[in-house]
C-alpha atoms as a PDB file:
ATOM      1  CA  UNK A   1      38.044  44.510   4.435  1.00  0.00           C
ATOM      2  CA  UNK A   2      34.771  46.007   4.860  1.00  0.00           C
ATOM      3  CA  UNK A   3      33.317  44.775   1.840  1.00  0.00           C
ATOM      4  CA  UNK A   4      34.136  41.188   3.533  1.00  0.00           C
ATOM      5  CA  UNK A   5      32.348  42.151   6.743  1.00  0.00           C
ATOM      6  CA  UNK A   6      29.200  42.939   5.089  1.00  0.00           C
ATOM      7  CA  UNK A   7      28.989  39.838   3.042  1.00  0.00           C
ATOM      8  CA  UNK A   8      29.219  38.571   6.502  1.00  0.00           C
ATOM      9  CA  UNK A   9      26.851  40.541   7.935  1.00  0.00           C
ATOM     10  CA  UNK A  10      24.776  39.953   4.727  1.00  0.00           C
ATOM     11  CA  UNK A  11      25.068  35.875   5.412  1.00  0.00           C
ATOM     12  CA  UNK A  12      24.033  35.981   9.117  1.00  0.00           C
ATOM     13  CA  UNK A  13      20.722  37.790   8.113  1.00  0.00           C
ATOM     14  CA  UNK A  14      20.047  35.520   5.453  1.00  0.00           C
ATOM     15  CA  UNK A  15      20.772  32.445   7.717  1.00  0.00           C
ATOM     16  CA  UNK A  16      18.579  34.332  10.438  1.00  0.00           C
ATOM     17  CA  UNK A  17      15.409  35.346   8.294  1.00  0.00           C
ATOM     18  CA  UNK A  18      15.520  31.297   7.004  1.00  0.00           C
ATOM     19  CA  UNK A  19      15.705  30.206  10.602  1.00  0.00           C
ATOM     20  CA  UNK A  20      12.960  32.426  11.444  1.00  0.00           C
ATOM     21  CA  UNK A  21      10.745  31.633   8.680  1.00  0.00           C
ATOM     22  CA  UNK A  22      11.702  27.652   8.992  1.00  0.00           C
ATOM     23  CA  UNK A  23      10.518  27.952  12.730  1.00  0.00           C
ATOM     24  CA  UNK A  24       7.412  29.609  11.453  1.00  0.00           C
ATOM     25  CA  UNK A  25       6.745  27.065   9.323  1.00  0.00           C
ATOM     26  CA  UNK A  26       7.186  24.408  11.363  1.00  0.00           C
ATOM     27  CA  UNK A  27       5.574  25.964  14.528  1.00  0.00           C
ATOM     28  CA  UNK A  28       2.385  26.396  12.304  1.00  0.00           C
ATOM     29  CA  UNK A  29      -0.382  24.630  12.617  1.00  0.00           C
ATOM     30  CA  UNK A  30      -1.564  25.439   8.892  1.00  0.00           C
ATOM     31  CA  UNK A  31       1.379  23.700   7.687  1.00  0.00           C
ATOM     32  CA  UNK A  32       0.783  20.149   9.465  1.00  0.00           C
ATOM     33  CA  UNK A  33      -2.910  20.788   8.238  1.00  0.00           C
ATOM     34  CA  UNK A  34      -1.641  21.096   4.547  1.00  0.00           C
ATOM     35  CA  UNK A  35       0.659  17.965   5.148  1.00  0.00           C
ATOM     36  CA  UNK A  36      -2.176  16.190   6.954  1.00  0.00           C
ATOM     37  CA  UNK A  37      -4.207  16.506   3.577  1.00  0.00           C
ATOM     38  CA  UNK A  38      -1.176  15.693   1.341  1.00  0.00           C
ATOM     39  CA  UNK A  39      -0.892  12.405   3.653  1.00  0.00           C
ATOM     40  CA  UNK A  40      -5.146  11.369   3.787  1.00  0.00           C
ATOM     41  CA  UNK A  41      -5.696  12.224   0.022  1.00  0.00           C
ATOM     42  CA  UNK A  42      -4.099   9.218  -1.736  1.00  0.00           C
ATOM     43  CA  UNK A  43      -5.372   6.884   1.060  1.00  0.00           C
ATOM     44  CA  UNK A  44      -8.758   8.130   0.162  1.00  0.00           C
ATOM     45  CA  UNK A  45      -8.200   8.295  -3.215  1.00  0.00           C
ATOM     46  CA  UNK A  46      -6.945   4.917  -3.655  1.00  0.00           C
ATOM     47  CA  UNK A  47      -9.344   3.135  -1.314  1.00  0.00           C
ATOM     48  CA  UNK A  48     -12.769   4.557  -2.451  1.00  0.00           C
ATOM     49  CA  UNK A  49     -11.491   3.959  -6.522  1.00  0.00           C
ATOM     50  CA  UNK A  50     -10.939   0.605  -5.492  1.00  0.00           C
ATOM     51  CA  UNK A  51     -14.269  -0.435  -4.069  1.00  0.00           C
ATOM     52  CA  UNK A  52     -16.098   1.713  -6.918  1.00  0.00           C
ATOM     53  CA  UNK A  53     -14.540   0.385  -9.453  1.00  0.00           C
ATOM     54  CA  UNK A  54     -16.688  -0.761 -12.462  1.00  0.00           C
ATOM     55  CA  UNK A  55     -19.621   0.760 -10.856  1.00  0.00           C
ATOM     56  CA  UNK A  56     -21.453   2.656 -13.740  1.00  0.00           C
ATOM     57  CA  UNK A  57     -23.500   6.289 -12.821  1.00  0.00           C
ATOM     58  CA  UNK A  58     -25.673   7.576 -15.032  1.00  0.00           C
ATOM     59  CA  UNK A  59     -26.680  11.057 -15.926  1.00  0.00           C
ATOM     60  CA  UNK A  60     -30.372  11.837 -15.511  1.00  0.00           C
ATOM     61  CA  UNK A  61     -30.462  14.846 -17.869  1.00  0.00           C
ATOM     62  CA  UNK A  62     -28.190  13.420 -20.776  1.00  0.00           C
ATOM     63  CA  UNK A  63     -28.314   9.949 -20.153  1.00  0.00           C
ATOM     64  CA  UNK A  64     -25.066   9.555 -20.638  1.00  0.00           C
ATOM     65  CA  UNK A  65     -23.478   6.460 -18.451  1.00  0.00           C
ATOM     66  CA  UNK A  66     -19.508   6.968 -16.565  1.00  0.00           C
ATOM     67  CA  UNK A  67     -17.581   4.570 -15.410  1.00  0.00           C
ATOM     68  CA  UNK A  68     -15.723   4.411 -12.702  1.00  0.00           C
ATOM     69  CA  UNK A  69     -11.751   3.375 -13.135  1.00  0.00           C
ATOM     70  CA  UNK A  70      -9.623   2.210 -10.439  1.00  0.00           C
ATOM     71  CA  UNK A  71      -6.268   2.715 -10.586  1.00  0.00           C
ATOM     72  CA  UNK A  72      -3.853  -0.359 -11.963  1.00  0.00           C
ATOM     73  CA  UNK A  73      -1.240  -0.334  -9.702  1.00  0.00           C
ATOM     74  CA  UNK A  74      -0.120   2.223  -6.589  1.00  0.00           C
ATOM     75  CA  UNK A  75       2.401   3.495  -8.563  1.00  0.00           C
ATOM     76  CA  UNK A  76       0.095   5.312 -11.178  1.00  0.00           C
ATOM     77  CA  UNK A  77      -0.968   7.541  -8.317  1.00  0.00           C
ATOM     78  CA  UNK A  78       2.708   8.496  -8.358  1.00  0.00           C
ATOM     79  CA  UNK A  79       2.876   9.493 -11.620  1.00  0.00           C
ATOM     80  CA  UNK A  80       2.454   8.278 -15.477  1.00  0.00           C
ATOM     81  CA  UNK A  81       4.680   7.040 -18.715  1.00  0.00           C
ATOM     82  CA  UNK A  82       5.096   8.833 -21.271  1.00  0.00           C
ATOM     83  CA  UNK A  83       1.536   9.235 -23.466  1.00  0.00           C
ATOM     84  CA  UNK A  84      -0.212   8.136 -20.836  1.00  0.00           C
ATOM     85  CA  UNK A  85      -1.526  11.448 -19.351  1.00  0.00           C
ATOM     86  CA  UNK A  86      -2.596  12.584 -23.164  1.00  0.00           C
ATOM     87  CA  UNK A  87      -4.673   8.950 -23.223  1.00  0.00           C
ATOM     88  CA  UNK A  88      -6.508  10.391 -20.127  1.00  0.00           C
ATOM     89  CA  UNK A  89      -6.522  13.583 -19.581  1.00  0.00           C
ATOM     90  CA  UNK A  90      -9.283  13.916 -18.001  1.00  0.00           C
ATOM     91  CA  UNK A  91      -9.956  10.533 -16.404  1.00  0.00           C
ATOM     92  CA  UNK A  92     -10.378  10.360 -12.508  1.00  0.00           C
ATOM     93  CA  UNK A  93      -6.601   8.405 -11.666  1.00  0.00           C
ATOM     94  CA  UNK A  94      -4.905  11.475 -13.985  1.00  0.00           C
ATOM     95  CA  UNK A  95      -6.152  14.195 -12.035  1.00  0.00           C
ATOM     96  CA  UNK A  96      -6.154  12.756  -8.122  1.00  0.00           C
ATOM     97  CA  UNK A  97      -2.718  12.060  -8.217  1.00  0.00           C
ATOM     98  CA  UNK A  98       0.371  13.641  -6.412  1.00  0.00           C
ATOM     99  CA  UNK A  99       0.722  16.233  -8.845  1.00  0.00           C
ATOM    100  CA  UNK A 100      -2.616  17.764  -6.652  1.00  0.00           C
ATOM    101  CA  UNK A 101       0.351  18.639  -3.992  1.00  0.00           C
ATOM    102  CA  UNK A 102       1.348  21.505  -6.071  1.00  0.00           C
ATOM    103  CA  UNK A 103      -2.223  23.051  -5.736  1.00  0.00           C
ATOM    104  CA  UNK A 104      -1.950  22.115  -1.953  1.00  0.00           C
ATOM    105  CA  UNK A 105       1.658  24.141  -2.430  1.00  0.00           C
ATOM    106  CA  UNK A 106      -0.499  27.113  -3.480  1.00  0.00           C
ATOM    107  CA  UNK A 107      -2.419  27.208  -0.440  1.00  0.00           C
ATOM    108  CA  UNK A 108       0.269  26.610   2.129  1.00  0.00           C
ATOM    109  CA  UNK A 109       2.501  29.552   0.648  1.00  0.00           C
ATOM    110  CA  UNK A 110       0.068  32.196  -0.052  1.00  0.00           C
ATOM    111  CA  UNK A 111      -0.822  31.277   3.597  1.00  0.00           C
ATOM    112  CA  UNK A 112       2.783  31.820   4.596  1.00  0.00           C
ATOM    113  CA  UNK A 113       3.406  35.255   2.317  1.00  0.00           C
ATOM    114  CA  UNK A 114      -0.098  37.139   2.793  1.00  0.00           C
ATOM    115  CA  UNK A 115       0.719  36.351   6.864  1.00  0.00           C
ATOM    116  CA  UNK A 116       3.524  38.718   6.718  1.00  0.00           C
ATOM    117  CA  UNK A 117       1.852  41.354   5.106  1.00  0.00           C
ATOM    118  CA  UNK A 118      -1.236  40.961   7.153  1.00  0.00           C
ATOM    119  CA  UNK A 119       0.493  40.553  10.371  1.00  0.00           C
ATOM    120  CA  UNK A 120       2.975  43.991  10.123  1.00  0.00           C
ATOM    121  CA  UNK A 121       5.898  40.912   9.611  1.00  0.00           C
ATOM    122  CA  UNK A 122       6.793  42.485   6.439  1.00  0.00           C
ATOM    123  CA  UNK A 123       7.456  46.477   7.824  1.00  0.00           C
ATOM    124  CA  UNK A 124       8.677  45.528  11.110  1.00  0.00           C
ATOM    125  CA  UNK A 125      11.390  43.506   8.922  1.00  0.00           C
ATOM    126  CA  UNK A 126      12.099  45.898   6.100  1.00  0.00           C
ATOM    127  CA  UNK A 127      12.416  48.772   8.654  1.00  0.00           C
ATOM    128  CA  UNK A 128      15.729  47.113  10.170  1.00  0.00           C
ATOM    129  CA  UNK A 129      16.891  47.538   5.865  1.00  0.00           C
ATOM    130  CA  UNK A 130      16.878  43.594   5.644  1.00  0.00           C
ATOM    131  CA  UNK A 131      17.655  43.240   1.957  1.00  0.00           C
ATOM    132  CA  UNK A 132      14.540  42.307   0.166  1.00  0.00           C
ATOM    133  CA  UNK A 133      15.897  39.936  -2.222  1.00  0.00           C
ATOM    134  CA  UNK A 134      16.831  38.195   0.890  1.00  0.00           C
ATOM    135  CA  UNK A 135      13.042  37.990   2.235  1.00  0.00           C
ATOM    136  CA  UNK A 136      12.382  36.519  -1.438  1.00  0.00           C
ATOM    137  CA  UNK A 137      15.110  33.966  -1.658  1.00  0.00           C
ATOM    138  CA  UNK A 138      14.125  32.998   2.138  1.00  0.00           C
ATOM    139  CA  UNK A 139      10.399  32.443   1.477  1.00  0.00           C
ATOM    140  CA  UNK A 140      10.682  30.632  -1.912  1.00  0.00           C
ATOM    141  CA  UNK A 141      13.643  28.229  -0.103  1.00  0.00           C
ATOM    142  CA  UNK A 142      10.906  27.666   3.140  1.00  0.00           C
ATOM    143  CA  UNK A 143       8.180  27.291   0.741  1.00  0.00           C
ATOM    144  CA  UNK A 144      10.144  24.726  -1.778  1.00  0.00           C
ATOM    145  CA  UNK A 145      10.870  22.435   1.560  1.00  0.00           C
ATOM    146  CA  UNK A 146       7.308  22.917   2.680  1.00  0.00           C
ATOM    147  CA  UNK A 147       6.380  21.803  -0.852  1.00  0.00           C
ATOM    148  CA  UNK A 148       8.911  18.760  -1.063  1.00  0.00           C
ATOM    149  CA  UNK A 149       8.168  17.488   2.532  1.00  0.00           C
ATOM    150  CA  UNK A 150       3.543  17.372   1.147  1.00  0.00           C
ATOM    151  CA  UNK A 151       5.138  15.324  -2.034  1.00  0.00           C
ATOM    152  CA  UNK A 152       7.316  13.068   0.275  1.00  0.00           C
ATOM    153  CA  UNK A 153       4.163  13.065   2.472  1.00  0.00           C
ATOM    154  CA  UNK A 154       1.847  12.051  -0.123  1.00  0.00           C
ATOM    155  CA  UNK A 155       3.891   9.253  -1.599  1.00  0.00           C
ATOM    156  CA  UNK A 156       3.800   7.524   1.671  1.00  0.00           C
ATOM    157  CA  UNK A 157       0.111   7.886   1.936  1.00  0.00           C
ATOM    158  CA  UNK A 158      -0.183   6.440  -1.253  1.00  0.00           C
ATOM    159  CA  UNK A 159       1.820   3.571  -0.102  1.00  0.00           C
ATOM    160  CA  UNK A 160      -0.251   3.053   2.980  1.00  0.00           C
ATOM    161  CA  UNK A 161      -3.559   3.475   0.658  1.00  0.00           C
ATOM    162  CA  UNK A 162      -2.217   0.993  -1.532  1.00  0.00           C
ATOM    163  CA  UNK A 163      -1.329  -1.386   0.972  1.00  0.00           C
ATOM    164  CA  UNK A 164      -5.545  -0.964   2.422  1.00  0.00           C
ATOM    165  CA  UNK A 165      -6.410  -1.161  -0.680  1.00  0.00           C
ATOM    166  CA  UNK A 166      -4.440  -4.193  -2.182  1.00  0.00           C
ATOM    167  CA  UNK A 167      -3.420  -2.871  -5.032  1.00  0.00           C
ATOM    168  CA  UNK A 168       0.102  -4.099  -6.773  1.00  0.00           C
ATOM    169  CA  UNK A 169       3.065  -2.966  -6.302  1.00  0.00           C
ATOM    170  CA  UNK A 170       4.564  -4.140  -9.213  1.00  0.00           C
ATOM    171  CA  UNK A 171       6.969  -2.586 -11.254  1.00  0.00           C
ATOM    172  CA  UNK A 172       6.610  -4.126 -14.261  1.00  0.00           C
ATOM    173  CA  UNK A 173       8.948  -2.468 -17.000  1.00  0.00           C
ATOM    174  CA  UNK A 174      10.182   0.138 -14.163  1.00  0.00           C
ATOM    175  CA  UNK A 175      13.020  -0.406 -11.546  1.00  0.00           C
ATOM    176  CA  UNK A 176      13.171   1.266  -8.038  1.00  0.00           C
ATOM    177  CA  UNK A 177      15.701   3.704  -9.751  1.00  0.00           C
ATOM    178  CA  UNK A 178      13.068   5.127 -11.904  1.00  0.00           C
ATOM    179  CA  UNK A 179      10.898   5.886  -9.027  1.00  0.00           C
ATOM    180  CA  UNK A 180      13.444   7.546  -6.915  1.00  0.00           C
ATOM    181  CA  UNK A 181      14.083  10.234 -10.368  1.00  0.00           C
ATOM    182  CA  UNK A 182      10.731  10.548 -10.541  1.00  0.00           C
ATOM    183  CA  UNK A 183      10.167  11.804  -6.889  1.00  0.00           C
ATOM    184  CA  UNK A 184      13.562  13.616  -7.292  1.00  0.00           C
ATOM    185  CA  UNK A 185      12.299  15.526 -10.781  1.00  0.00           C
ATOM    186  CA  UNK A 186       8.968  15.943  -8.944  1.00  0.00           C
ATOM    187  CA  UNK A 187      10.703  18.182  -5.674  1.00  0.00           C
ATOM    188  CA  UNK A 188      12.951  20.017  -7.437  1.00  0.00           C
ATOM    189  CA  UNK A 189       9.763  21.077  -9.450  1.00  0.00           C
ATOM    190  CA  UNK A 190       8.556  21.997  -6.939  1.00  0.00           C
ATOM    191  CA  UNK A 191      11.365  24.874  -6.997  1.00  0.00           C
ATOM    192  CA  UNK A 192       9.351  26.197 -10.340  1.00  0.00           C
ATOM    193  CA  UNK A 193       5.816  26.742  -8.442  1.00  0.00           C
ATOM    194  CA  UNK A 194       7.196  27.955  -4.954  1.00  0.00           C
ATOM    195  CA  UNK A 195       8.891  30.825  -6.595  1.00  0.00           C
ATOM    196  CA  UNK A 196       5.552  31.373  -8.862  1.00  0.00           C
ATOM    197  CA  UNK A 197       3.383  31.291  -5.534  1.00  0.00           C
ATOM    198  CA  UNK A 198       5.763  33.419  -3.573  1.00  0.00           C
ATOM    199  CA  UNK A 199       5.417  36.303  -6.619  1.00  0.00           C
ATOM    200  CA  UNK A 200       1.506  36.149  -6.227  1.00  0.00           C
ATOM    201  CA  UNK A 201       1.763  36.201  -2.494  1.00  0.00           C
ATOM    202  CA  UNK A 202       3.513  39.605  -3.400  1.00  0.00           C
ATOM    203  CA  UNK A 203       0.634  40.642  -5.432  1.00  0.00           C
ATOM    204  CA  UNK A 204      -1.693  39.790  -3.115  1.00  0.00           C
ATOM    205  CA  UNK A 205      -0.064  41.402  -0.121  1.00  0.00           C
ATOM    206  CA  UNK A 206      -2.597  40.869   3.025  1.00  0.00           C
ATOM    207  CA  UNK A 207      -5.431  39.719   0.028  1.00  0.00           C
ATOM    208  CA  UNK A 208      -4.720  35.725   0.779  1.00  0.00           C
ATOM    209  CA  UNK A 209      -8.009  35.233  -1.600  1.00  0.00           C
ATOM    210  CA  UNK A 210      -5.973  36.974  -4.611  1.00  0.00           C
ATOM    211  CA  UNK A 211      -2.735  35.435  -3.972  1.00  0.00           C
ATOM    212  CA  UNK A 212      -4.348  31.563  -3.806  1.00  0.00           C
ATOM    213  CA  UNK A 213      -6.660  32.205  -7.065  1.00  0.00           C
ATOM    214  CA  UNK A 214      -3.842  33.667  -9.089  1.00  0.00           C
ATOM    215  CA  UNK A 215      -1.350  31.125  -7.818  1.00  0.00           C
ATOM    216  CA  UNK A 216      -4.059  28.557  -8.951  1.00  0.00           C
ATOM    217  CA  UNK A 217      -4.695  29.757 -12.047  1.00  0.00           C
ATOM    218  CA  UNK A 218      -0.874  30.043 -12.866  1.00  0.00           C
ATOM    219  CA  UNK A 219      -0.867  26.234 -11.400  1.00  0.00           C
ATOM    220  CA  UNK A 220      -3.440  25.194 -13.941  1.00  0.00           C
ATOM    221  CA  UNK A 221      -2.100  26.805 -16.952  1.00  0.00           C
ATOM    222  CA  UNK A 222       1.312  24.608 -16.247  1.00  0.00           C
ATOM    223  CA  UNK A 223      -0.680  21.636 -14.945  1.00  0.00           C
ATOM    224  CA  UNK A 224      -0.035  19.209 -17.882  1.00  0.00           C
ATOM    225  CA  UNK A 225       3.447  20.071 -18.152  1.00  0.00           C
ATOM    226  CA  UNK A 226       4.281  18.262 -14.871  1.00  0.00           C
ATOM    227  CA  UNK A 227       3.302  14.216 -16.226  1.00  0.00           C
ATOM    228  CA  UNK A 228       5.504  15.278 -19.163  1.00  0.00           C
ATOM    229  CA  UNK A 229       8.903  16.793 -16.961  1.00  0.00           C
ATOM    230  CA  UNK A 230       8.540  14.040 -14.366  1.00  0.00           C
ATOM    231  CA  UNK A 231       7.213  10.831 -16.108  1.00  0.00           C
ATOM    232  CA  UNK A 232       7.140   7.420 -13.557  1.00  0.00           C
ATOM    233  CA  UNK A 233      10.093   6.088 -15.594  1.00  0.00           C
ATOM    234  CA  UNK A 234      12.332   9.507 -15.137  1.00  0.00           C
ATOM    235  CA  UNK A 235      15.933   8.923 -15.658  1.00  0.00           C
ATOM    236  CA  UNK A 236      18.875  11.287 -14.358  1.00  0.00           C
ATOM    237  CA  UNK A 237      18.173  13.669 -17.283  1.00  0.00           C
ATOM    238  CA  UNK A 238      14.499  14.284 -16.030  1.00  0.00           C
ATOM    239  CA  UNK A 239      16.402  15.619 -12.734  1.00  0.00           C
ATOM    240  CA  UNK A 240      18.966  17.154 -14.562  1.00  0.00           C
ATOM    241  CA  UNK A 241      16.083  19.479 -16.337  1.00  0.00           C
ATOM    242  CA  UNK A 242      14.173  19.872 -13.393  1.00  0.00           C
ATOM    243  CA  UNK A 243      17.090  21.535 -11.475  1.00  0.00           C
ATOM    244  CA  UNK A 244      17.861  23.698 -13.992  1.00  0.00           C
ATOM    245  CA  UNK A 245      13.941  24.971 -14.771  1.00  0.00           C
ATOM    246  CA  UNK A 246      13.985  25.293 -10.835  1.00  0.00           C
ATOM    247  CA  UNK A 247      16.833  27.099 -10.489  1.00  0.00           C
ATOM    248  CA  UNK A 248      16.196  29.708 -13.459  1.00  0.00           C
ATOM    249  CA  UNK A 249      12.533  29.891 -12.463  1.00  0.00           C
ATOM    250  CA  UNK A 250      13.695  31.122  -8.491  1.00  0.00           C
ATOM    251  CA  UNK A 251      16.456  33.131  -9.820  1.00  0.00           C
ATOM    252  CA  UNK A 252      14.178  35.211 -12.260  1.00  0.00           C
ATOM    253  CA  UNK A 253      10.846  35.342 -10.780  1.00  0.00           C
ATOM    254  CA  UNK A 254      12.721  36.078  -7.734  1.00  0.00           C
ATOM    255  CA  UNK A 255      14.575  38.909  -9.241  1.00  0.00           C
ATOM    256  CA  UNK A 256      10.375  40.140 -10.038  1.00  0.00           C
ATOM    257  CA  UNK A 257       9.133  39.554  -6.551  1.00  0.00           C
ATOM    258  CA  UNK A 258      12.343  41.930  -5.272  1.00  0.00           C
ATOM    259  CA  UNK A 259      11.261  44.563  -7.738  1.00  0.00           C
ATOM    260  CA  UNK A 260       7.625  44.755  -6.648  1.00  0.00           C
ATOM    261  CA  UNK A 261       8.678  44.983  -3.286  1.00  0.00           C
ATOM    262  CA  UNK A 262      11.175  47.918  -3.956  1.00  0.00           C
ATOM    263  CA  UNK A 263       8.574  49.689  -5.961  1.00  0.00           C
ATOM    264  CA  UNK A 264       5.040  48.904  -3.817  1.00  0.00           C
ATOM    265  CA  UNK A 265       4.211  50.436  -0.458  1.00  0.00           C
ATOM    266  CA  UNK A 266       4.986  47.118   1.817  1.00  0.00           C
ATOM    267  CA  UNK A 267       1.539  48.131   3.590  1.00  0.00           C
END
């Protein structure tokens, strides 16, 4: 009997400490500045590669002449098939696409971690003996939705960017499915880097500068994996793995962040 009242009492805190942190979130006006971005940069992107495209620039120390390459169609801003990324790896329309939103991701959650910490959040919460696996699970849940809702927030901007811009729509060898898997794959991703960003917040503490360039740096070094997890043509599978790296990323990185909190002075 008691051990059923306090996984009770051990729900209601967990469902209170996500309200609270949801209402943060969304009562924050870093977080519509974040989505704000996630919304301007494909319309941006999309317009300016459009009207530069073919324009040549040339280097005055090497010589050496680049080209400017607009994007083919709107959904390439979306993502890429498979062996396209390797093709261009470094080509303008591989890099500004809406895989940038999990750099944007970085920013918003070391924003949202290092806050607590800064702001006595963090103490004021642990001293009531809130479980701290709890705080974890809350923040990385908060920060995965904050992430999902830039993604969802960037493919509509590239859909308004490719409407300014008139570039096709078409679909070619891909079907509305496949788009719908790959935005699916791409948010539950999305589950991989919250729970990496919420473990440098942690490190970090109040130091947002830390917690941004190691969440960065973690971001780059699993950069290229993303085109290859969440091509345009994704099928269920794609998903499928994408729910399960999420899910075992959050559960063990999670179980990390709890430890460093148990065993560093929350100050």
């Amino acid at each position: 009997m008691e051990k059923g009242i306090e996984q009770s009492s051990s729900k209601k805190r967990m469902g209170s400490m996500m309200e609270v942190d949801f209402r943060r979130m969304f009562t924050s006006c870093y977080f519509y500045i974040m989505l704000g971005i996630a919304v301007v940069i494909p319309v941006l992107v999309l317009v300016m590669t459009t009207m530069m495209d073919g324009s040549v620039s040339v280097d005055p120390n090497t010589g050496v002449e680049t080209t400017v390459e607009a994007f083919d169609s709107v959904w390439q801003a979306i993502g890429t098939l498979p062996g396209q990324g390797d093709r261009a790896a470094m080509s303008l329309t591989s890099m500004c696409n809406i895989n940038l939103v999990y750099f944007l991701a970085a920013v918003l959650i070391g924003i949202f971690v290092t806050d607590d910490f800064r702001s006595g959040y963090c103490k004021n919460l642990f001293a009531v003996r809130s479980k701290k696996a709890g705080y974890v699970f809350s923040k990385t849940f908060v920060g995965f939705v904050g992430g999902g809702l830039m993604l969802l927030g960037f493919f509509a901007g590239a859909m308004v960017g490719g409407v300014i811009s008139g570039l096709p729509f078409a679909l070619d060898n891909l079907n509305i499915g496949n788009i719908v898997l790959c935005m699916a794959s791409k948010i539950l991703l999305m589950a991989v880097f919250a729970a990496i960003y919420v473990l440098m917040g942690i490190i970090g503490k109040q130091r947002l500068w830390l917690a941004i360039l190691l969440s960065l740096g973690v971001g780059m070094f699993l950069f290229n994996i993303i085109p290859m997890v969440t091509p345009l043509n994704a099928t269920i599978m794609n998903v499928i793995l994408c729910l399960a790296v999420g899910a075992l990323f959050s559960i063990g990185l999670g179980s990390i962040s709890r430890l460093l909190l148990q065993k560093r002075d929350i100050l």
